[in-house]
Protein backbone atom coordinates (compact mmCIF):
# COMPACT_ATOMS: atom_id res chain seq x y z
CA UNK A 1 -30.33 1.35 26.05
CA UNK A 2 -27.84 -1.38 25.83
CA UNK A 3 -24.10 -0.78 25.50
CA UNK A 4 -22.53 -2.55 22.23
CA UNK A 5 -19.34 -4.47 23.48
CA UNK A 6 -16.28 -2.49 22.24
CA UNK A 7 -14.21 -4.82 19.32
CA UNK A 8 -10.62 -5.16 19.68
CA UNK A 9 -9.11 -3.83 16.86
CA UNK A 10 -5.33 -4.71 16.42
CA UNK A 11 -3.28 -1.37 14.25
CA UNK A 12 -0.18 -2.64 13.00
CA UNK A 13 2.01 -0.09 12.20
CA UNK A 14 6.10 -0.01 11.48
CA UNK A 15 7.84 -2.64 9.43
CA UNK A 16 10.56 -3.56 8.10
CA UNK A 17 10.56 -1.45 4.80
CA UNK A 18 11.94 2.17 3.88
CA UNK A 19 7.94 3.24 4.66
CA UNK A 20 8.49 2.73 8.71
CA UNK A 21 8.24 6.44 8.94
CA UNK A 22 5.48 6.77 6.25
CA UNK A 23 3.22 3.97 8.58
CA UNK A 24 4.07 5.43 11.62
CA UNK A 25 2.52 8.96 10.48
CA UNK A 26 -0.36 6.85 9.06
CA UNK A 27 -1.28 4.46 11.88
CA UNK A 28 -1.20 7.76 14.41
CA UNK A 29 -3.98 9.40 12.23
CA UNK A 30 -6.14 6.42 11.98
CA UNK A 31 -5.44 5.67 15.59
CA UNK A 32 -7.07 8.98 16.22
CA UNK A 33 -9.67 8.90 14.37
CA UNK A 34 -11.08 5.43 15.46
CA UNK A 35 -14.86 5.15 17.37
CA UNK A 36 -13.42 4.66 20.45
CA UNK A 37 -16.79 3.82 21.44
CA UNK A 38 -17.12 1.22 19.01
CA UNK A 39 -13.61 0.05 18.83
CA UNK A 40 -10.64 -0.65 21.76
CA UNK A 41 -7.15 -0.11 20.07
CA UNK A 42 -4.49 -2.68 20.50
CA UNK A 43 -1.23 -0.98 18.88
CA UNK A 44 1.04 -3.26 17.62
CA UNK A 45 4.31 -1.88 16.31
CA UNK A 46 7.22 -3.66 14.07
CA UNK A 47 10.56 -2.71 14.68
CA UNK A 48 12.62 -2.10 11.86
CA UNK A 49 14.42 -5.78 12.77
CA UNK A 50 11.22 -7.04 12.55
CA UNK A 51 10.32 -7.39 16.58
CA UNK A 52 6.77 -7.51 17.48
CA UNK A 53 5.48 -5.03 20.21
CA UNK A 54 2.85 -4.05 21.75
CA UNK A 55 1.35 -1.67 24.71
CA UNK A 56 -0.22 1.77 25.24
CA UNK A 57 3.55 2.73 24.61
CA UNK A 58 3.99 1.09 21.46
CA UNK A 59 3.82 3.68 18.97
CA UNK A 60 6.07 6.12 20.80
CA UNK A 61 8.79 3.20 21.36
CA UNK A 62 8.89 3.15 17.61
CA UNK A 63 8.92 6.41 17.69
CA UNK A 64 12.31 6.84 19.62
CA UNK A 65 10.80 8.65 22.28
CA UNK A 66 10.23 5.87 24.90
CA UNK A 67 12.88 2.82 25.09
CA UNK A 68 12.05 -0.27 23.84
CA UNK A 69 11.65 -1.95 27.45
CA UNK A 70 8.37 0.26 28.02
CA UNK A 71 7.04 -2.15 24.85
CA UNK A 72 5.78 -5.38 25.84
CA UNK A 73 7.30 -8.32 23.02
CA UNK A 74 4.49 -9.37 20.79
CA UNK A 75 3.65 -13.29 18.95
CA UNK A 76 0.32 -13.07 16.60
CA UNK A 77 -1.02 -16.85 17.65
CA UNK A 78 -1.85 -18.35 14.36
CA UNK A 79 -4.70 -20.55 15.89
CA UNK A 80 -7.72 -19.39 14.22
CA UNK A 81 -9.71 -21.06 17.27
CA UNK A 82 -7.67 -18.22 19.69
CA UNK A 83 -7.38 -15.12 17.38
CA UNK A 84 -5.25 -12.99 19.70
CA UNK A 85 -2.16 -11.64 20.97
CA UNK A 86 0.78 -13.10 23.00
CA UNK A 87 2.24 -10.61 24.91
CA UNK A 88 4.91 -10.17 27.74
CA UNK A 89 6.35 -7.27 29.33
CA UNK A 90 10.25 -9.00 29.82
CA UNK A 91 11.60 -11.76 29.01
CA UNK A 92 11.20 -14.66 31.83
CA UNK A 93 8.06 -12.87 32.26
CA UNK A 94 4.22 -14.56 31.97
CA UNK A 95 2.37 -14.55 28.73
CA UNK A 96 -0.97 -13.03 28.60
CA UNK A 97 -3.03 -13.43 26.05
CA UNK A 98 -4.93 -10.32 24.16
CA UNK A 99 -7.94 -11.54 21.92
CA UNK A 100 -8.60 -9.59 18.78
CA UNK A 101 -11.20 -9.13 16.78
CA UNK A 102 -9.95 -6.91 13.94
CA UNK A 103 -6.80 -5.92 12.53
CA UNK A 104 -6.14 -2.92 10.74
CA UNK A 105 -1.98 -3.20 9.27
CA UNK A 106 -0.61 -0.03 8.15
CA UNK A 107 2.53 -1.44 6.83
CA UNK A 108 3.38 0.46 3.65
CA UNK A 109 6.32 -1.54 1.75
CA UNK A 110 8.20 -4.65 1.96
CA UNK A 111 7.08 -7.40 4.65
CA UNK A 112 3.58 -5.84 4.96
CA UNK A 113 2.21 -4.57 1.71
CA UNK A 114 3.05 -7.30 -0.23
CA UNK A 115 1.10 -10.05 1.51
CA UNK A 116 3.32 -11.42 3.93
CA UNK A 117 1.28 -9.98 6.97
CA UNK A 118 -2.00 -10.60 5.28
CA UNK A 119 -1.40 -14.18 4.79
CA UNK A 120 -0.29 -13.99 8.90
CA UNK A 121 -3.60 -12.88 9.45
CA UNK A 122 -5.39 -15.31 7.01
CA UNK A 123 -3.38 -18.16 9.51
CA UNK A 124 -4.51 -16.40 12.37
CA UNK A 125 -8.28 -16.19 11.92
CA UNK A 126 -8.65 -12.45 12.05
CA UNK A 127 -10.60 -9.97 9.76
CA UNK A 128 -8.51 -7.64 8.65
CA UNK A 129 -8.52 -4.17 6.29
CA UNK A 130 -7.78 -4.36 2.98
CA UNK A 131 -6.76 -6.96 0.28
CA UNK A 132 -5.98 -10.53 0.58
CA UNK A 133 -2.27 -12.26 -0.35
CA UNK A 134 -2.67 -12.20 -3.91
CA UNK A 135 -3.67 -9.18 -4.45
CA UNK A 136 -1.12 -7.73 -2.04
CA UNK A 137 1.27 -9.59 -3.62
CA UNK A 138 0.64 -8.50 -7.20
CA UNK A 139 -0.26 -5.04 -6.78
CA UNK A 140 3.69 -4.96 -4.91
CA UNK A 141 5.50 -6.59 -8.01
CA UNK A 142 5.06 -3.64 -10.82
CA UNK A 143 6.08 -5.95 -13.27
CA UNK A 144 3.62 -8.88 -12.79
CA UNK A 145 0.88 -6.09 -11.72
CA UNK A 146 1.13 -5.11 -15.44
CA UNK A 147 1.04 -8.07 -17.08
CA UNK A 148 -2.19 -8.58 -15.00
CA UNK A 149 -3.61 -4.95 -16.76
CA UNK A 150 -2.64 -5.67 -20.31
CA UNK A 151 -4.74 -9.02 -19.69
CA UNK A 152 -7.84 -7.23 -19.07
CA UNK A 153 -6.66 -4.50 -21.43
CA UNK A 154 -5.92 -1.58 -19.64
CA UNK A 155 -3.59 0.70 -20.25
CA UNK A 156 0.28 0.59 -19.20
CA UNK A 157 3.28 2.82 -20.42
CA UNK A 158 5.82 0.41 -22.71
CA UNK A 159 8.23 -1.26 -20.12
CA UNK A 160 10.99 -3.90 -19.89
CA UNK A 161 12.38 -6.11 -17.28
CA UNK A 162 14.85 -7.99 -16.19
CA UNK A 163 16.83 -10.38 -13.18
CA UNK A 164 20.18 -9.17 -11.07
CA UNK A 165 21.48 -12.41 -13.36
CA UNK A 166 20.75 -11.00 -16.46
CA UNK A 167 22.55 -7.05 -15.77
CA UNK A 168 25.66 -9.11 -14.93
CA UNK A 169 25.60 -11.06 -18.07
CA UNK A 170 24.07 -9.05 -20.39
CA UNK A 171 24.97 -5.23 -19.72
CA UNK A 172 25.42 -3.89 -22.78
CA UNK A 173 22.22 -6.22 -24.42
CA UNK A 174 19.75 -4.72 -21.95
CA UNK A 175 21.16 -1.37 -21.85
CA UNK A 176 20.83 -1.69 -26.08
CA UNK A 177 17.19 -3.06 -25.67
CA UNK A 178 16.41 -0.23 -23.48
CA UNK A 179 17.64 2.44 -25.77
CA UNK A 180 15.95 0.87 -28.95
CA UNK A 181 12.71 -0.07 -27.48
CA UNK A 182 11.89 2.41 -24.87
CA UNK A 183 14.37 5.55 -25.39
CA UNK A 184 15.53 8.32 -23.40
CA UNK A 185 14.12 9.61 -20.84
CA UNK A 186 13.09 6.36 -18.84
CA UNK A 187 12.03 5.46 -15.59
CA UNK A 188 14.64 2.41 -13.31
CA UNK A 189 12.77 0.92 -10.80
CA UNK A 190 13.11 -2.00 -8.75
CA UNK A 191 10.04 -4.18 -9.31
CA UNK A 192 8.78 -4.29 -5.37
CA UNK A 193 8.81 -1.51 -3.35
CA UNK A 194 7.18 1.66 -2.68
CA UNK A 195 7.39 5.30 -2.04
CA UNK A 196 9.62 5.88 -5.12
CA UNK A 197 12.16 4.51 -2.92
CA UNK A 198 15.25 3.39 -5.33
CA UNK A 199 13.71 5.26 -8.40
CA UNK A 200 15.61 6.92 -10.56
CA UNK A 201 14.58 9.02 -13.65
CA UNK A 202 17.51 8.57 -16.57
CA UNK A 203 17.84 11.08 -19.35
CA UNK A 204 20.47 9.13 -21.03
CA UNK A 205 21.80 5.86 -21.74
CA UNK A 206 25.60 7.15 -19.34
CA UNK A 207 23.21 7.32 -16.55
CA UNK A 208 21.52 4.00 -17.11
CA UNK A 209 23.96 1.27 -15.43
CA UNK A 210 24.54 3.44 -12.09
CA UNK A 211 20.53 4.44 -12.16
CA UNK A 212 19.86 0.16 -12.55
CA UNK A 213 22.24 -0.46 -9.50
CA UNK A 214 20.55 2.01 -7.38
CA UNK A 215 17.39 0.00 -7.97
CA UNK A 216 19.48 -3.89 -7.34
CA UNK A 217 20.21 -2.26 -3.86
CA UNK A 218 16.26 -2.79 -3.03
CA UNK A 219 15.38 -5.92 -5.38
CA UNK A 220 16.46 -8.58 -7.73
CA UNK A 221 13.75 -7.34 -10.42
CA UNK A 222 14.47 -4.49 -11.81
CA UNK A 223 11.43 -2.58 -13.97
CA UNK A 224 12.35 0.13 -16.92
CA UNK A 225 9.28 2.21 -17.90
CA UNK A 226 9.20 5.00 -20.89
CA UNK A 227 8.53 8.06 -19.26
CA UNK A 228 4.93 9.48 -20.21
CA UNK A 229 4.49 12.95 -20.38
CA UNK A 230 1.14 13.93 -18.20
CA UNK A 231 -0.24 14.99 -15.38
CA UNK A 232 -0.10 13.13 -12.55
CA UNK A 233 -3.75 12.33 -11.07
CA UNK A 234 -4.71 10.04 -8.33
CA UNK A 235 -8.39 8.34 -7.48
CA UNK A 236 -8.87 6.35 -4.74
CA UNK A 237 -11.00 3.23 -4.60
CA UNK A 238 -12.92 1.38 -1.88
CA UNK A 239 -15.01 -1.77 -1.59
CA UNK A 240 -14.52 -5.75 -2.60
CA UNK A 241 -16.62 -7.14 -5.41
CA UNK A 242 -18.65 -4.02 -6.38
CA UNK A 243 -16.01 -1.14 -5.99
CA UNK A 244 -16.74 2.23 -6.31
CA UNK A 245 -14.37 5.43 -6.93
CA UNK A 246 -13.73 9.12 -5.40
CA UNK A 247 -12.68 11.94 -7.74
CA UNK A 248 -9.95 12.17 -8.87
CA UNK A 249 -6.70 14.61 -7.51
CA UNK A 250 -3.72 15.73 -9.40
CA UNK A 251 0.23 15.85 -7.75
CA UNK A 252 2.10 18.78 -9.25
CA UNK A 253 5.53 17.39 -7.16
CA UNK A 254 8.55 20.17 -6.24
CA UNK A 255 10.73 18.03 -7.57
CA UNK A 256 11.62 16.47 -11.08
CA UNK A 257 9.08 13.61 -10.20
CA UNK A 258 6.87 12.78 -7.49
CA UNK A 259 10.19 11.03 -6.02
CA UNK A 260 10.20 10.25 -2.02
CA UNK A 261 11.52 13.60 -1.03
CA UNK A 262 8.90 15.24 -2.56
CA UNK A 263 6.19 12.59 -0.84
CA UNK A 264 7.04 12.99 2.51
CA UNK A 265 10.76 15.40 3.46
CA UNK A 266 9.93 18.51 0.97
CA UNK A 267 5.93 20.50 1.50
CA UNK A 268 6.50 22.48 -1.82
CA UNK A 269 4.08 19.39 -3.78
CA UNK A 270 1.39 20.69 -4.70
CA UNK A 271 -2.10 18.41 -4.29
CA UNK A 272 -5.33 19.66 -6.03
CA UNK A 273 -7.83 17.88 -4.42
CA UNK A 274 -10.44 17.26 -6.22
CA UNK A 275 -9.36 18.22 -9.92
CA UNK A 276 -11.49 19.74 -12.49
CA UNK A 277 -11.25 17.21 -15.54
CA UNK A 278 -14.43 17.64 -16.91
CA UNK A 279 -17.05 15.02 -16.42
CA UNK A 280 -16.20 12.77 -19.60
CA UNK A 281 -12.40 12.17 -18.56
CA UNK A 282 -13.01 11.78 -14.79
CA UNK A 283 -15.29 9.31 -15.46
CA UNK A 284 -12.96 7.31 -17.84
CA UNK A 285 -10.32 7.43 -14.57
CA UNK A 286 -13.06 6.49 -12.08
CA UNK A 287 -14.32 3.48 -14.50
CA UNK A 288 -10.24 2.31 -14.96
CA UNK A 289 -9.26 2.88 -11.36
CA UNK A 290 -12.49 0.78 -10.46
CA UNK A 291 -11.20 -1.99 -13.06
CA UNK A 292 -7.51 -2.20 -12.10
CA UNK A 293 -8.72 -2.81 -8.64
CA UNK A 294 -10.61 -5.77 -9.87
CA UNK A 295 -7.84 -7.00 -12.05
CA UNK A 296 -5.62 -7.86 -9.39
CA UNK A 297 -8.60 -8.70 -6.96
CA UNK A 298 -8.40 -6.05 -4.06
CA UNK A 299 -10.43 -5.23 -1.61
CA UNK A 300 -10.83 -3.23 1.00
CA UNK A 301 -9.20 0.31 -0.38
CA UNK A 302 -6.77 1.17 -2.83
CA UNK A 303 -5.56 4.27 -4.71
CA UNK A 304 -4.68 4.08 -8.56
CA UNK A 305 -2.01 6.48 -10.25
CA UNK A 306 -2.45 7.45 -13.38
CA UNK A 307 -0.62 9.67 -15.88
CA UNK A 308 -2.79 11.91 -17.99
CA UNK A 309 -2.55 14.04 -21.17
CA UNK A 310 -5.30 15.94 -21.41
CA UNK A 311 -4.99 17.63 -24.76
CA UNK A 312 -4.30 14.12 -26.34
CA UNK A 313 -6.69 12.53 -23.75
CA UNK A 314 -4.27 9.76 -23.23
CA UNK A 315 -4.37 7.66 -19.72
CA UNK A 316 -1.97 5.28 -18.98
CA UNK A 317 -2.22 3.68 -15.51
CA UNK A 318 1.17 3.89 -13.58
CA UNK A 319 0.10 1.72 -10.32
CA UNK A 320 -2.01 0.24 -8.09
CA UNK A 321 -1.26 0.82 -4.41
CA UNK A 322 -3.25 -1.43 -1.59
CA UNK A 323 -2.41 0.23 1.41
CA UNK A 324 -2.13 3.75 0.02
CA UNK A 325 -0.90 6.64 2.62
CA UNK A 326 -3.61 7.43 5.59
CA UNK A 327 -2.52 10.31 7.17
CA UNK A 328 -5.27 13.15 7.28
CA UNK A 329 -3.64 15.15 4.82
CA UNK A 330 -2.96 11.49 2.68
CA UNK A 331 -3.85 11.63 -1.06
CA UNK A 332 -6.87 8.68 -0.52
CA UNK A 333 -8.61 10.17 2.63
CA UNK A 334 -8.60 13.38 1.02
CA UNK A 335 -10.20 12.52 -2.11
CA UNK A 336 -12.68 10.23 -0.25
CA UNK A 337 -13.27 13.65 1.67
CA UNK A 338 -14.32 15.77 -1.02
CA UNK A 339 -16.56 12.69 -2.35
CA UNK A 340 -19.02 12.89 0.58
CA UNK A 341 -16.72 10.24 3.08
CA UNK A 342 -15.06 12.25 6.25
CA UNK A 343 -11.97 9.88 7.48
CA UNK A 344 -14.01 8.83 10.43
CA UNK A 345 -16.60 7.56 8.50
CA UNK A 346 -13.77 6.34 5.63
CA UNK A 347 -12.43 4.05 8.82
CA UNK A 348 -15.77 2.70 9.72
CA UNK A 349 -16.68 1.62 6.08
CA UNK A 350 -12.86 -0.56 5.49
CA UNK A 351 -13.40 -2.15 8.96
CA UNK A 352 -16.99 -3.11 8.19
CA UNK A 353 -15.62 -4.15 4.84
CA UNK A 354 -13.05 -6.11 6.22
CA UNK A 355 -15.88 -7.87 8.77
CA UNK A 356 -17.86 -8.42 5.46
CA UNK A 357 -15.05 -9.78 3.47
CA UNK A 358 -14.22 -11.96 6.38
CA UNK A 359 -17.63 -13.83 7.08
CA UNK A 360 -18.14 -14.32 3.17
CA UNK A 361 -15.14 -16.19 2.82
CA UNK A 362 -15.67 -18.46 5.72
CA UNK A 363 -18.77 -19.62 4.55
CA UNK A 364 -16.84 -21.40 1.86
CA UNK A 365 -15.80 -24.52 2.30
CA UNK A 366 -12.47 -26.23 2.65
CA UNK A 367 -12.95 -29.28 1.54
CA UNK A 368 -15.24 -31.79 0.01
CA UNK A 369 -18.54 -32.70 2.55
CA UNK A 370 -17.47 -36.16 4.21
């Protein structure tokens, strides 16, 4: 029996966001789990500055427990005819180069979410997990994701917006708006990040101005949401044109909301996984999960969050999120789990998406036939 060659599969893990923690925890699980028979991993780890590394070592350097000279420095060649890795162990040092074959980024946040590393790879020539620029890019801006789901109709809580310009010119007219138009309690976020970084929920309109700087430290955009009373339920989604959804799972957090203490420093959240909803009202939340993931054009995987109130049966989608957590214990794997999809398996399917995704779109052309 012949031996299938094993693919080089490039995890990139780290970044330059408040999720460097969050991928780290992520990229060990999948690193883990991965067919080692099928698949040789290549770890390639951001700093928190934004230095490339790579090595055996990679993941512990980012780790704190080795030092950063046990890394070798990292450049991604963006020649799609040489899809690899430059790497050297010190500076002054020889370049070698490391083809690649795959890439599987487990950036969660800022400068890796939000297409910045996909369009890197796009340059570069190499298939990799998950969706493309735009829809990285969209599904990371809250504000311009929901203008993209009341296009196709789907449901969003009432919101406003607004620029770092406008809160220094117009305090007291935004703070006004918000009051009249969405009311108290509300949600301040700013408009890209993740991990309820920067969030703050604001019971009253004296809490407003200090709960909108918090969220100028992380962005210029700055998102106000009503709050909607519900449950919280999650369903995670995987495939490219023709996606398909798990069952749903429901977050009751330990804290006042699912903030990022209770995601990753406090264990006292509770996760039902899968929940009972009854068949009629899981299906609704498998049919809009499946539809917000087409509305901003993902691929690859993606978990939707959703508020629900099940006596009213009101759902109102609260995000989109295209490189959700992967830890084993993660929210996605877990509800991919108890749909019939172990997180080996789960791994195999986004690579061979990814491979899929990859081929289809370089069969079209670039330009015009000569």
């Amino acid at each position: 029996m012949l031996s299938v060659p094993q693919k080089m599969l490039a995890v990139i893990f780290g970044g330059r966001s408040g999720e460097h923690v969050v991928s780290l925890r992520s990229a060990e699980s999948i690193m883990k789990a991965v067919d080692r028979e099928r698949y040789r991993v290549i770890q390639v780890g951001i700093t928190r500055e934004g230095r490339w590394i790579t090595g055996d070592s990679a993941w512990q350097v980012l780790r704190g427990e080795r030092p950063l000279s046990e890394a070798a420095e990292a450049v991604l060649l963006t020649d799609p005819s040489r899809p690899g890795l430059l790497s050297r162990p010190a500076e002054g040092a020889a370049w070698t180069f490391q083809p690649l074959d795959l890439a599987f980024p487990v950036l969660h946040g800022p400068f890796g979410e939000d297409g910045t590393v996909q369009g890197l790879l796009e340059l570069a020539g190499i298939p990799y997990v998950g969706s493309g620029v735009l829809a990285s890019a969209v599904s990371m801006d809250k504000v311009v994701m929901k203008i993209l789901f009341q296009k196709y109709q789907l449901p969003v809580a009432p919101y406003l917006y607004f620029y770092r310009w406008d809160w220094k010119r117009r305090k007291r007219d935004l703070a006004g708006r918000i009051a009249a138009e969405l009311g108290y309690p509300c949600f301040v976020k700013p408009a890209n990040l993740g991990s309820s970084v920067g969030i703050s929920r604001v019971i009253d309109e004296e809490f407003f101005s200090a709960a909108v700087d918090e969220a100028l430290l992380y962005d210029d955009k700055v998102v106000v949401e009503k709050a909607i009373s519900g449950r919280e339920i999650e369903c995670s989604v995987i495939g490219d044109l023709e996606p398909r959804a798990s069952r749903p799972g429901e977050i009751i957090p330990c804290n006042e909301f699912y903030d990022y203490r209770a995601k990753y420093l406090d264990d006292r959240s509770l996760l039902i996984v899968p929940v009972e909803l009854g068949e009629q009202l899981e299906e609704k939340i498998k049919e809009l999960a499946c539809a917000a993931f087409k509305a901003v054009e993902a691929s690859g995987l993606a978990r939707v969050d959703f508020f629900v109130n099940t006596d009213e049966g009101q759902i109102v989608i609260n995000e989109i999120n295209t490189i959700p957590g992967f830890t084993s214990i993660s929210m996605y794997p877990k509800l991919w789990e108890v749909s019939g999809i172990s997180y080996g398996e789960l791994i195999n399917q986004l690579l061979a998406l990814a491979e899929s995704r990859f081929q289809r779109r370089r069969a079209l052309r670039t330009a015009p036939p000569e």
